[in-house]
N, C-alpha and C. Protein backbone atom coordinates (compact mmCIF):
# COMPACT_ATOMS: atom_id res chain seq x y z
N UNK A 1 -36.98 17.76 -4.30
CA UNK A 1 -35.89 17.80 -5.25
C UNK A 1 -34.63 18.39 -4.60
N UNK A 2 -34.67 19.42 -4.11
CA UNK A 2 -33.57 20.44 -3.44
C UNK A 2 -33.14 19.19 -2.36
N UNK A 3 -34.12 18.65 -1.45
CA UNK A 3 -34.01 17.45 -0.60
C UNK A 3 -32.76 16.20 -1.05
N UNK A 4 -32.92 16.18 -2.32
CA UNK A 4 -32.54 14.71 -2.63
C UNK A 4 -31.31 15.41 -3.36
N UNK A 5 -31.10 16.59 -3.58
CA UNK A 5 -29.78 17.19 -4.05
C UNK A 5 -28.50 17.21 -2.44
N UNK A 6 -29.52 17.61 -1.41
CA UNK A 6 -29.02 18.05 -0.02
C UNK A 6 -28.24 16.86 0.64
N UNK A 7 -29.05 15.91 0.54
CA UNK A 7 -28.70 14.53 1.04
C UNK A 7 -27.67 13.48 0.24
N UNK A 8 -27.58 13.93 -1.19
CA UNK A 8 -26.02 13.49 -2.25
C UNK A 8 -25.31 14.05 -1.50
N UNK A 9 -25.43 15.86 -1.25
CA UNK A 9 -23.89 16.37 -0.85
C UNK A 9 -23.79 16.16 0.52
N UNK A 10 -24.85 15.95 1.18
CA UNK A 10 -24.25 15.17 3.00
C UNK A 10 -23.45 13.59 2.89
N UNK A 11 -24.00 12.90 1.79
CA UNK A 11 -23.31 12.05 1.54
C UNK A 11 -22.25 12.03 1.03
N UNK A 12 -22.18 12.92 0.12
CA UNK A 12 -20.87 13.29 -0.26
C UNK A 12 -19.65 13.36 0.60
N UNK A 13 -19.72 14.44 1.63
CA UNK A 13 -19.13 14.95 2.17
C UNK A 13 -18.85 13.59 3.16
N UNK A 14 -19.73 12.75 3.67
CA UNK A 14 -19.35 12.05 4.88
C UNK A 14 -18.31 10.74 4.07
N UNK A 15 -18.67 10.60 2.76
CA UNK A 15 -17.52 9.70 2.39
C UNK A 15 -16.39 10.43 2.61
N UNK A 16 -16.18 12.02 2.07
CA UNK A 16 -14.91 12.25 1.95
C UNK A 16 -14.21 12.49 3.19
N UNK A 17 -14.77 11.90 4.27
CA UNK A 17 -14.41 12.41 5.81
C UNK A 17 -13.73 10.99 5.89
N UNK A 18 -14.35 9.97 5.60
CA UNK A 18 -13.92 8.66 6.38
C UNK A 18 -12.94 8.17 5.20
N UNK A 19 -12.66 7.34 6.23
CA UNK A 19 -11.17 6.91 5.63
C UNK A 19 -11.14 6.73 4.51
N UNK A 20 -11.94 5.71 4.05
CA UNK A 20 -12.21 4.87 2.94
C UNK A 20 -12.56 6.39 1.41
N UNK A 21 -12.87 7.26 1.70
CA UNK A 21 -12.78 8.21 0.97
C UNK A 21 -11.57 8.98 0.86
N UNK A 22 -10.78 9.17 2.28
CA UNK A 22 -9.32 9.70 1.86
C UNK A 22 -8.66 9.14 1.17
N UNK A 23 -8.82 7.77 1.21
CA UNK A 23 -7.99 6.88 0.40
C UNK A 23 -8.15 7.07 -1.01
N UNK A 24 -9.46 7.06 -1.32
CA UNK A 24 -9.85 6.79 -2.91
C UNK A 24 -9.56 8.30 -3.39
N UNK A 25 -9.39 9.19 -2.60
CA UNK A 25 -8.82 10.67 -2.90
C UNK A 25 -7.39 10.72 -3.15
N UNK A 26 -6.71 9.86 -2.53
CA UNK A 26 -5.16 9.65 -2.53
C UNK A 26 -4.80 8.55 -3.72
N UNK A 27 -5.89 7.57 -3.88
CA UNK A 27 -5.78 6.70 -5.23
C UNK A 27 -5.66 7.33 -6.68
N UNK A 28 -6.87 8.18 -6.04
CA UNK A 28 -7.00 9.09 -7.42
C UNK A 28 -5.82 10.59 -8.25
N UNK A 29 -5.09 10.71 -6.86
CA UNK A 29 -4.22 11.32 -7.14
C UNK A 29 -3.01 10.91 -7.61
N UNK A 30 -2.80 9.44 -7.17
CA UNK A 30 -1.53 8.85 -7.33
C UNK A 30 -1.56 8.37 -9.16
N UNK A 31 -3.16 7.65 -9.32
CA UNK A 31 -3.21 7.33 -10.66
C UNK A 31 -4.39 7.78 -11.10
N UNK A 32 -5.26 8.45 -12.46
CA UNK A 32 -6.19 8.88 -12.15
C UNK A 32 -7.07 7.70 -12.77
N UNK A 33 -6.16 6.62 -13.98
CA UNK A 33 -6.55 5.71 -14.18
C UNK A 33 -7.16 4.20 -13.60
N UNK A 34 -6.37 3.92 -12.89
CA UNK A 34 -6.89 2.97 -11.68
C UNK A 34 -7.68 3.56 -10.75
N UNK A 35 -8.07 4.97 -10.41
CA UNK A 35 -9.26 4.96 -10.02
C UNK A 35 -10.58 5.06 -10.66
N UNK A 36 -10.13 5.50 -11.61
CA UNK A 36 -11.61 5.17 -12.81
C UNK A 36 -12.02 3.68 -13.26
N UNK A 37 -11.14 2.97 -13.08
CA UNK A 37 -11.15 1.19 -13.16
C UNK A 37 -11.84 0.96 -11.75
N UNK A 38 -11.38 1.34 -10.75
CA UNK A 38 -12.30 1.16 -9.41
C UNK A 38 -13.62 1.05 -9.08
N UNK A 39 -13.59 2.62 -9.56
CA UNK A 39 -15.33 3.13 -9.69
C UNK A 39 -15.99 2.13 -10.47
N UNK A 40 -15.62 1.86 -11.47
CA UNK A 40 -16.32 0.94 -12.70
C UNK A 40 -16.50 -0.71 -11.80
N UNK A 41 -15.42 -0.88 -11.17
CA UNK A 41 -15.64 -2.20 -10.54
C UNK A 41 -16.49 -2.53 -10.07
N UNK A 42 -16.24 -1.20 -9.11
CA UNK A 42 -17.71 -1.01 -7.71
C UNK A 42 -19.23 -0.82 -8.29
N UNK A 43 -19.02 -0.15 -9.15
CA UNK A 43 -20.10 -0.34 -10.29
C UNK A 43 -21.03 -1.90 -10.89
N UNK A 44 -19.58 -2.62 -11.38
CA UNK A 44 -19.82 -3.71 -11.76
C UNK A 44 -19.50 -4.70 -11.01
N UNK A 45 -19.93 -5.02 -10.19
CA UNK A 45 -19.08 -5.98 -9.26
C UNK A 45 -19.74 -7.82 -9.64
N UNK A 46 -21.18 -7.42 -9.98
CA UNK A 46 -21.75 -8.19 -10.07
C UNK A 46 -21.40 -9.24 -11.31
N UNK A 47 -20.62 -8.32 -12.48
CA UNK A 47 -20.02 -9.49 -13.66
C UNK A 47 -19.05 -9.88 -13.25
N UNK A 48 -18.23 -10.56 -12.32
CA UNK A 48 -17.46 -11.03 -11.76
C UNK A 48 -17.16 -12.47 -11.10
N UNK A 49 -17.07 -13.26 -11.20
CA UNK A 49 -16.86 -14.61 -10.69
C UNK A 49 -16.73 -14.71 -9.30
N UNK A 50 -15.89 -13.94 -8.52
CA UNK A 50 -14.77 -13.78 -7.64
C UNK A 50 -14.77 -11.81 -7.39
N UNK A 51 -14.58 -11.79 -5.84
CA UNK A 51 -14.44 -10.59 -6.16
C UNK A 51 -13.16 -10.00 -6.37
N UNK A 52 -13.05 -8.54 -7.32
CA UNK A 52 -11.82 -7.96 -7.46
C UNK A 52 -11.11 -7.38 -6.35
N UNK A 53 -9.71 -7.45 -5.41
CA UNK A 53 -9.74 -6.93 -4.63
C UNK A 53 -9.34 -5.60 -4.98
N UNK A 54 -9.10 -4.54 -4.21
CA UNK A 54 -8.66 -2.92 -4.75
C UNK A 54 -7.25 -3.16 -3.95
N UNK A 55 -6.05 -2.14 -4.97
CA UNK A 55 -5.36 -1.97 -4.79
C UNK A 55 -4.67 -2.13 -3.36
N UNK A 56 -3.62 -2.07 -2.83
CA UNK A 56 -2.99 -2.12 -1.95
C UNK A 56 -3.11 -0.74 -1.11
N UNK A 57 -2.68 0.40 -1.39
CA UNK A 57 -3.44 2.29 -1.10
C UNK A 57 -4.62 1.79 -0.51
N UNK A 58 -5.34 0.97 -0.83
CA UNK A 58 -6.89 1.14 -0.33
C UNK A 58 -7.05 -0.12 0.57
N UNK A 59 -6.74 -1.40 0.57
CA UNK A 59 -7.11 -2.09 1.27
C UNK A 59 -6.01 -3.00 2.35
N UNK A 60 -4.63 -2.60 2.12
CA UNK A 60 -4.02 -2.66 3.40
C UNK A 60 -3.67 -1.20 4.75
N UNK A 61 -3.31 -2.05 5.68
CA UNK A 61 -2.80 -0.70 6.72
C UNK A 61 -1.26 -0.97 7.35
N UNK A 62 -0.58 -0.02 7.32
CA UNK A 62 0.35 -0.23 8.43
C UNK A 62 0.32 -0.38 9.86
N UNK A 63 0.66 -1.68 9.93
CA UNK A 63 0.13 -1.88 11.87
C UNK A 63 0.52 -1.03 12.97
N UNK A 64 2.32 -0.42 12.59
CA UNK A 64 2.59 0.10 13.51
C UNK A 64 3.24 1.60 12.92
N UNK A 65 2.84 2.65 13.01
CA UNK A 65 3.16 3.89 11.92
C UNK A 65 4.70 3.86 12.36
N UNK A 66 4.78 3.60 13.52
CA UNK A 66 6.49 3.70 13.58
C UNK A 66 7.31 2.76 12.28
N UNK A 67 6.90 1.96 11.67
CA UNK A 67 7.32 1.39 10.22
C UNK A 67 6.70 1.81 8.74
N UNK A 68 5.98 2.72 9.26
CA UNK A 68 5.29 3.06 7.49
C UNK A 68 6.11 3.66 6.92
N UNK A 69 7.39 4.50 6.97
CA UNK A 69 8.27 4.62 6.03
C UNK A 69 9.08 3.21 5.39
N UNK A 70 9.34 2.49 6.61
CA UNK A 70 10.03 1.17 6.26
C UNK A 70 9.56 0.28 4.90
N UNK A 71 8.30 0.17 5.38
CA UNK A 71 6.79 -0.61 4.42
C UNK A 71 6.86 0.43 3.50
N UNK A 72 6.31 1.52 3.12
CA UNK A 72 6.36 1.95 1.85
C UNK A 72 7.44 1.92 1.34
N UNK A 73 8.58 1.92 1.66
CA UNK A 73 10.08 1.80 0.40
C UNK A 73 10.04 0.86 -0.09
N UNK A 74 9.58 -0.40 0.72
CA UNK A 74 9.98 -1.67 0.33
C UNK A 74 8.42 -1.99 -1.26
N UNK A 75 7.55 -1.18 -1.19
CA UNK A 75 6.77 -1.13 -2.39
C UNK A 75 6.77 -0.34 -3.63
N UNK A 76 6.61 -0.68 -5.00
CA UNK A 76 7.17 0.53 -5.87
C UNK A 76 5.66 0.84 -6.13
N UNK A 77 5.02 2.13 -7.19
CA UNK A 77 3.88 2.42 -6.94
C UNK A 77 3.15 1.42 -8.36
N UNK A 78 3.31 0.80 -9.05
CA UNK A 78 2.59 -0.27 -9.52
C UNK A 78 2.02 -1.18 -8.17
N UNK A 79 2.95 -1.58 -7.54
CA UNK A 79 2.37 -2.64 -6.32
C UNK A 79 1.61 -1.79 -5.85
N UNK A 80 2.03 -0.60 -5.02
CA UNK A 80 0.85 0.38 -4.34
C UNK A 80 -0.54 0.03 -4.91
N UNK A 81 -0.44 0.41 -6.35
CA UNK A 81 -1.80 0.55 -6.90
C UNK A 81 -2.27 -0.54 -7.81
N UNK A 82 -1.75 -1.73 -7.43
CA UNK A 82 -2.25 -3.49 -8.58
C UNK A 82 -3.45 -3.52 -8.08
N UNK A 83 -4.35 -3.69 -8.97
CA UNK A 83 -5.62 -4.58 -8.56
C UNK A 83 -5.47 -5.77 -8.93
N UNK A 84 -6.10 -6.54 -7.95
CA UNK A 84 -6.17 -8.13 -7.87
C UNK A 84 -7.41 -9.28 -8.76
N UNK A 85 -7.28 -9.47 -9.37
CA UNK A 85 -8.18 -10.24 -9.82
C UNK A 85 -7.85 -11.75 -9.42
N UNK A 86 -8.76 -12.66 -8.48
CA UNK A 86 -8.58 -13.91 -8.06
C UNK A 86 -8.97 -15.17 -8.74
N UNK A 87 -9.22 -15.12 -10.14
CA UNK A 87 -8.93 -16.12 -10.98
C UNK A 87 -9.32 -15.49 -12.36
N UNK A 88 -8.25 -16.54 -13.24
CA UNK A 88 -8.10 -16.26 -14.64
C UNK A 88 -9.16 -15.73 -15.97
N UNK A 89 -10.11 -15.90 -15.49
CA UNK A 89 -11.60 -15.33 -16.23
C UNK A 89 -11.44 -13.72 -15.83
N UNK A 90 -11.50 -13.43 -14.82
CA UNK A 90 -12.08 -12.12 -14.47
C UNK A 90 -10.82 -11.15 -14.21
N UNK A 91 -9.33 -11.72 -14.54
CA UNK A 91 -8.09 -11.35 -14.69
C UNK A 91 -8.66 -10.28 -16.46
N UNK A 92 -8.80 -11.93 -17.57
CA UNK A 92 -9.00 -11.49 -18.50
C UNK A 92 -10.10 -10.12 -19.01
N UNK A 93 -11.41 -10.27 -18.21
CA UNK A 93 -12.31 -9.81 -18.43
C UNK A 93 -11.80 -8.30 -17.52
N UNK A 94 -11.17 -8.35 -16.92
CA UNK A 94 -10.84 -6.92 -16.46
C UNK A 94 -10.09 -6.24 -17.59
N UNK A 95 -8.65 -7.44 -17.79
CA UNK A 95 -7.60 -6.38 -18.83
C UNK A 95 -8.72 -5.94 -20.11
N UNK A 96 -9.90 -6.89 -20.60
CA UNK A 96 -10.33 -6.26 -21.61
C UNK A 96 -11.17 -4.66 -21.38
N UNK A 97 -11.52 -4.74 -20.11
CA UNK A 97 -12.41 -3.68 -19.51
C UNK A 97 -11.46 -2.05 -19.48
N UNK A 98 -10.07 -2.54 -19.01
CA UNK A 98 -9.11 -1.60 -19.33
C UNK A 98 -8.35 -1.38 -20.65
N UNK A 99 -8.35 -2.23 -21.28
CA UNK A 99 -7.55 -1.70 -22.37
C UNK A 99 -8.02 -2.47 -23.55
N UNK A 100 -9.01 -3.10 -23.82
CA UNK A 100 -9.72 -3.97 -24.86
C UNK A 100 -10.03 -3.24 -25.85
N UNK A 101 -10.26 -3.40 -27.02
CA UNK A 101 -10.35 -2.70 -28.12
C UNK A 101 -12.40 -1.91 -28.51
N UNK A 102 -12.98 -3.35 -27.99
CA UNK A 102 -14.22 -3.08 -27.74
C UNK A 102 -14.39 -1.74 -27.12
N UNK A 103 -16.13 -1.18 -27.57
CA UNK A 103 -16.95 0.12 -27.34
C UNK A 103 -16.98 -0.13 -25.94
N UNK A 104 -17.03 -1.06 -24.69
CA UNK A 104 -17.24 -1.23 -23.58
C UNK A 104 -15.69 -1.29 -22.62
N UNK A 105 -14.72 -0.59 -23.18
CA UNK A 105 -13.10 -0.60 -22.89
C UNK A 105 -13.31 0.87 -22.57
N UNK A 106 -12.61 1.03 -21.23
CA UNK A 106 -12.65 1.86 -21.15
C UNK A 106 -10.77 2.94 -21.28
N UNK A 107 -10.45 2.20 -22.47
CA UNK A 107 -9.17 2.58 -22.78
C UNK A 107 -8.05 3.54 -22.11
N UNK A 108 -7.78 2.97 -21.19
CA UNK A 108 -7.09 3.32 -20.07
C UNK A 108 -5.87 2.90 -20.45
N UNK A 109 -4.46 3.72 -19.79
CA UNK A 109 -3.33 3.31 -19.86
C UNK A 109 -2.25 3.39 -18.71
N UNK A 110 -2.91 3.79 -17.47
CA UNK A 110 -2.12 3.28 -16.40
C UNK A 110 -2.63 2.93 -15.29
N UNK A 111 -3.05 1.77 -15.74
CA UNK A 111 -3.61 1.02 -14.38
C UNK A 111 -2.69 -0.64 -14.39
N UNK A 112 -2.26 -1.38 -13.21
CA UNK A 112 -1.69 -2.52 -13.14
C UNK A 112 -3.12 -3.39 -12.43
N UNK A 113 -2.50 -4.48 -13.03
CA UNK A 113 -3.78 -5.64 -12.65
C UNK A 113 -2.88 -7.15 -12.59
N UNK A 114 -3.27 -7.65 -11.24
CA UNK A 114 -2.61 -8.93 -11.23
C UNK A 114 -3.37 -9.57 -10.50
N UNK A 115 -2.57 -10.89 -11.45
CA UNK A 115 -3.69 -12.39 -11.57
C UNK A 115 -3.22 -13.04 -10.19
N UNK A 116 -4.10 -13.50 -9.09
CA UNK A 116 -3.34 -14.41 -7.62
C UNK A 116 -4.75 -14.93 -7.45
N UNK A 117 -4.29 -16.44 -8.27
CA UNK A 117 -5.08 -17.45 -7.85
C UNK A 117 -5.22 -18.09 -6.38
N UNK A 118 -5.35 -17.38 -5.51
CA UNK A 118 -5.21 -18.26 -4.55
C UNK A 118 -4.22 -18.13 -3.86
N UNK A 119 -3.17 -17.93 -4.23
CA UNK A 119 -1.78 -18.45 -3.80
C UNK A 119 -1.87 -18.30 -2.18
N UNK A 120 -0.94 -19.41 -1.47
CA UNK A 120 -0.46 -18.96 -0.19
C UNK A 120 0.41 -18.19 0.23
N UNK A 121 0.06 -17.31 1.47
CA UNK A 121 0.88 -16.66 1.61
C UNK A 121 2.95 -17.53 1.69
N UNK A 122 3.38 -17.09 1.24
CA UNK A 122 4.90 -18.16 1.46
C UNK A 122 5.32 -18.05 3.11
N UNK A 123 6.13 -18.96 3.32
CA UNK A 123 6.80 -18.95 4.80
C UNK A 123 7.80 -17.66 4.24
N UNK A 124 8.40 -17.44 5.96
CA UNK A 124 9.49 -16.39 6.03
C UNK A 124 10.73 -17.64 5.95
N UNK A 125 11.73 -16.72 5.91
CA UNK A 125 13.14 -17.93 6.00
C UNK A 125 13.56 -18.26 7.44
N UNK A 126 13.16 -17.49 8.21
CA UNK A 126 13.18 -18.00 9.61
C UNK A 126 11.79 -16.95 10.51
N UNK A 127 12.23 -17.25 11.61
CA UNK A 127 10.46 -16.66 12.35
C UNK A 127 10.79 -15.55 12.79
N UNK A 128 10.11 -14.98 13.23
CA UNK A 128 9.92 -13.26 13.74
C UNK A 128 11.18 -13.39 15.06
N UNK A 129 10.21 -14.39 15.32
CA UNK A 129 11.80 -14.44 17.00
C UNK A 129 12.94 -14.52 16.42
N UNK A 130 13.47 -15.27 15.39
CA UNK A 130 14.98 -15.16 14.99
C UNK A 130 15.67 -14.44 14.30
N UNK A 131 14.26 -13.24 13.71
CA UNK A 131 14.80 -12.11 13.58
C UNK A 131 15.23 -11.79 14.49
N UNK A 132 14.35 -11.11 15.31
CA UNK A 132 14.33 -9.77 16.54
C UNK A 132 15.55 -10.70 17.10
N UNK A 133 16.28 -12.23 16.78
CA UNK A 133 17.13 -12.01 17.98
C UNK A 133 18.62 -11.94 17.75
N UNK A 134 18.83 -11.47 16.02
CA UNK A 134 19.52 -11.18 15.03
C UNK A 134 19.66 -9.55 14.58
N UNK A 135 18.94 -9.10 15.54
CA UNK A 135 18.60 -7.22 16.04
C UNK A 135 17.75 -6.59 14.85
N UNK A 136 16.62 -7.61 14.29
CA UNK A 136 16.19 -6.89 13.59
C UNK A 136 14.26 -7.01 14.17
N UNK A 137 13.43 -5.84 13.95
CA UNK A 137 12.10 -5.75 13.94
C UNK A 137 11.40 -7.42 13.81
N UNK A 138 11.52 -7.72 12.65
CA UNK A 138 10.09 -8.64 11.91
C UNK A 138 11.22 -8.09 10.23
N UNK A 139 9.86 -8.81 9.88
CA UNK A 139 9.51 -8.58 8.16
C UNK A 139 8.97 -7.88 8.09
N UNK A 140 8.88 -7.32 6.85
CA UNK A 140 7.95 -6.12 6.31
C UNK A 140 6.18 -7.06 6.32
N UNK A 141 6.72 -8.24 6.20
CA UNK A 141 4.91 -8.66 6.10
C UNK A 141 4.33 -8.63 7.34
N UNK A 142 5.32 -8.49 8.48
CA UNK A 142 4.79 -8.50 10.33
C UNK A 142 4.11 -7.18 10.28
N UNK A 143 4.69 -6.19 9.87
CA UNK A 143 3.67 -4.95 9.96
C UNK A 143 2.67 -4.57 9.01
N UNK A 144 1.89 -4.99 7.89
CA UNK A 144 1.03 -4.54 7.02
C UNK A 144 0.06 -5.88 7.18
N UNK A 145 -1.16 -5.36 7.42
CA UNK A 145 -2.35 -6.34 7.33
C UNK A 145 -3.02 -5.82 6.18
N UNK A 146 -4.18 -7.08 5.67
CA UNK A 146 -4.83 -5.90 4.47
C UNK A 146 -5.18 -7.81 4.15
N UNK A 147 -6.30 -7.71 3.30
CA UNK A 147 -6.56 -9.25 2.46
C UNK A 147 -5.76 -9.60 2.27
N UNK A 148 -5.84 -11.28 2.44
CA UNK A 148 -4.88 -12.39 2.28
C UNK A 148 -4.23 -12.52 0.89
N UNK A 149 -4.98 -12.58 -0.10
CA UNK A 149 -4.92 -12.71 -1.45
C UNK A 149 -3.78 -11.28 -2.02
N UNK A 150 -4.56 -10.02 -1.50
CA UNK A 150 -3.44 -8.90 -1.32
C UNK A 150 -1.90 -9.11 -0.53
N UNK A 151 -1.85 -9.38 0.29
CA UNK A 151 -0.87 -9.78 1.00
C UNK A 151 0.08 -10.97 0.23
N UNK A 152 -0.72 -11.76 -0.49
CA UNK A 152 -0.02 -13.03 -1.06
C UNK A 152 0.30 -12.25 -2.50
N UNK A 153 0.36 -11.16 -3.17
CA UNK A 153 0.56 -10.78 -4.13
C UNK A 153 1.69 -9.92 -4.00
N UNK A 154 1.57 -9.28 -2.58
CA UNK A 154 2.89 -8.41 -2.04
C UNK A 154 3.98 -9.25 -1.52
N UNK A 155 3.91 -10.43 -1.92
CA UNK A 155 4.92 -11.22 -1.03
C UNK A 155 5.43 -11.60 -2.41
N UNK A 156 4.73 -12.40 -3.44
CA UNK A 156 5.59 -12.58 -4.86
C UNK A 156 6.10 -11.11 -5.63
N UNK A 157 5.17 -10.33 -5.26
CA UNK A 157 6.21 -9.28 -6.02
C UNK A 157 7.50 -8.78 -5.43
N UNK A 158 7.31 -8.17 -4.05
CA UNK A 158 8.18 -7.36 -3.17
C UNK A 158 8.63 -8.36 -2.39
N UNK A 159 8.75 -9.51 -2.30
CA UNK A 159 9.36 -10.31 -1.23
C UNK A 159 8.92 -9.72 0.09
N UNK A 160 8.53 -9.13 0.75
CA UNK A 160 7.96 -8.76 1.64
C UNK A 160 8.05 -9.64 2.92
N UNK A 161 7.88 -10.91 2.28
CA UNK A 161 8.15 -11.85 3.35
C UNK A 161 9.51 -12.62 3.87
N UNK A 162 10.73 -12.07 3.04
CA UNK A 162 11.85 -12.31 3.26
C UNK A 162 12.83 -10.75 3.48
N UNK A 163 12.36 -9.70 3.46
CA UNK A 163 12.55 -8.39 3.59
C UNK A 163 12.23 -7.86 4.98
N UNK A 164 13.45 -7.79 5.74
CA UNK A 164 13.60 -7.77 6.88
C UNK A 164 13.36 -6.29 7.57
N UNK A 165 12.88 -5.76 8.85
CA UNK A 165 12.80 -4.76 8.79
C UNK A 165 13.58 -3.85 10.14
N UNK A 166 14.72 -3.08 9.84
CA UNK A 166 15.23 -2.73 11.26
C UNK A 166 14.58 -1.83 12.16
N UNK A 167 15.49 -2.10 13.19
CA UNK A 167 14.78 -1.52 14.75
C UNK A 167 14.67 0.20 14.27
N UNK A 168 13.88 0.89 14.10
CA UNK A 168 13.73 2.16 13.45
C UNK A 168 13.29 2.89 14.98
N UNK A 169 14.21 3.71 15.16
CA UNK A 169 14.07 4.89 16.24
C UNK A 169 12.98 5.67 15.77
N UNK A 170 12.69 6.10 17.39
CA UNK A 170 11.17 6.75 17.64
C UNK A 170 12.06 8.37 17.76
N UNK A 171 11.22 9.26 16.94
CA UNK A 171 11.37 10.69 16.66
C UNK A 171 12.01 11.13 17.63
N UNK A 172 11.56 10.75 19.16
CA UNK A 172 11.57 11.17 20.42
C UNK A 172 13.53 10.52 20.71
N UNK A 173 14.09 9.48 19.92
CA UNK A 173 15.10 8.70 20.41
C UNK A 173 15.63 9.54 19.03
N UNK A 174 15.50 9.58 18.22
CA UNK A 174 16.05 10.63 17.15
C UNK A 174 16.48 12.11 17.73
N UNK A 175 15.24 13.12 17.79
CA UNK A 175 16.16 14.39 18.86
C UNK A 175 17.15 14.02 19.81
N UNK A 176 17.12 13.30 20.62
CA UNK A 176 17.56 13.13 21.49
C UNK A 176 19.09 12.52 21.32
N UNK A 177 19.30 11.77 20.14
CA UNK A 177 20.44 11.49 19.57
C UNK A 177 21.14 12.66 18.90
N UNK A 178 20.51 13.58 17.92
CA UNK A 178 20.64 14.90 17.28
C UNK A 178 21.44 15.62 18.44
N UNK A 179 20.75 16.16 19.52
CA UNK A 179 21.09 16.68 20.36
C UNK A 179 22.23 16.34 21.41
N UNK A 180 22.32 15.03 21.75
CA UNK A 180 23.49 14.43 22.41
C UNK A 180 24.69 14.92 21.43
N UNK A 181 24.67 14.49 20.09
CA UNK A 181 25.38 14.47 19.52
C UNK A 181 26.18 15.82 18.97
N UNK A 182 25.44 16.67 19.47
CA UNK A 182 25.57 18.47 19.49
C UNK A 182 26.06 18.70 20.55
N UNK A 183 25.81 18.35 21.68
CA UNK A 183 25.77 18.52 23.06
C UNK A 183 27.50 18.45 23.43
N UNK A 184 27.86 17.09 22.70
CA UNK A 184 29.13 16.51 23.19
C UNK A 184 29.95 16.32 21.86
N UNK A 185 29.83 16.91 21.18
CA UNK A 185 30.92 16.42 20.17
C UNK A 185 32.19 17.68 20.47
N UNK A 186 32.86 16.62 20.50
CA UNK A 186 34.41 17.45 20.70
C UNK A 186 34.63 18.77 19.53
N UNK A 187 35.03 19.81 20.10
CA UNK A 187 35.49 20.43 19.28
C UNK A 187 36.76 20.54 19.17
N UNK A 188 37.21 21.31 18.11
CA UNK A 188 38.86 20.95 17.48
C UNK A 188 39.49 22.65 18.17
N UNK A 189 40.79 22.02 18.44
CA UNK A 189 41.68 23.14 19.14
C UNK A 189 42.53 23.72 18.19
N UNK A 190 42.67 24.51 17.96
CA UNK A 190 43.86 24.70 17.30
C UNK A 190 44.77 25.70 17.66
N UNK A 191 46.09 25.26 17.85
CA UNK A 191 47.02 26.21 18.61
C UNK A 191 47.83 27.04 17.23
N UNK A 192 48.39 28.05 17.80
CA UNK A 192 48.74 29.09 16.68
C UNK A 192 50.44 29.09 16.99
N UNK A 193 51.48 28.92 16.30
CA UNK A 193 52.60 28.35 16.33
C UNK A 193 52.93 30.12 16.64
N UNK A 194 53.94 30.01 17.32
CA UNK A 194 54.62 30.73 18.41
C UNK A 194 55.93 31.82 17.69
């Protein structure tokens, strides 16, 4: 008994080490509702047609951290935290699961849920090269990977894929500008009339 108590909290603990647990720690802080819709998913996964994907917080990454400020502005925290439902049955059967009037609702009031049948991801308006040769990075969609279906939901909401992203200085090219700019800035003379 003590055994099978010992081995929950080793388990415990090793989710809350790995990523996939920081995250759902950071989900849960951001909304406490959409993570209680989560749990229930993961729970229920099996009444489902299609699977639900989880929020954006949980199942994309920023490719290159030198843009994760860039990428997060360009998202508001509904997108952060939409769950995906990939066709119209299990869209419905979720909103009733969250906010349905039925004993099996788990009457929740801030969680977002969106319907992406499929959709393709959209083209950009021109290619990565004609950014970068227009002095800019990429798109915001060049740096965030994460499911397709996720990705195709961040592109109709946030444009993401027409949301361009600039050349963002490295911390190291930041001091170093700070400091030039200390280093050499003229100071002012002022003469005292005679």
């Amino acid at each position: 008994m003590l055994m099978c108590g010992l081995s929950l909290t080793e388990s415990s603990l090793q989710d809350l080490n790995s990523v996939i647990g920081v995250r759902e720690r950071m989900l849960e802080r951001m909304s406490r509702d959409t993570h209680r819709v989560w749990q229930w998913i993961k729970a229920h996964r099996g009444e489902f047609e299609q699977e639900i994907l989880g929020p954006p917080v949980l199942t994309c990454n920023v490719t290159d951290p030198k843009y994760a400020d860039v990428v997060e502005s360009q998202l508001n925290k509904n997108d952060k935290l939409a769950l995906i439902a990939q066709n119209r049955n299990d869209y419905r059967k979720l909103l009733d699961v969250c906010f349905g009037p039925g004993p099996e609702s788990l009457k929740l009031r801030d969680v977002t849920i969106r319907e992406n049948s499929n959709a393709p991801i959209p083209p950009r308006p021109v290619s990565s090269e004609e950014a970068r040769g227009l002095g800019f990075d990429g798109f915001t969609i060049d740096f965030i990977d994460g499911p397709a279906p996720v990705i195709s939901m961040l592109c109709q909401e946030c444009r993401i894929h027409t949301t361009v992203c600039p050349s963002v200085p490295s911390k190291f090219e930041v001091v170093y500008l700070i400091a030039r700019d200390i280093a050499y800035k003229p100071q002012r003379v002022y003469c005292c009339p005679e």
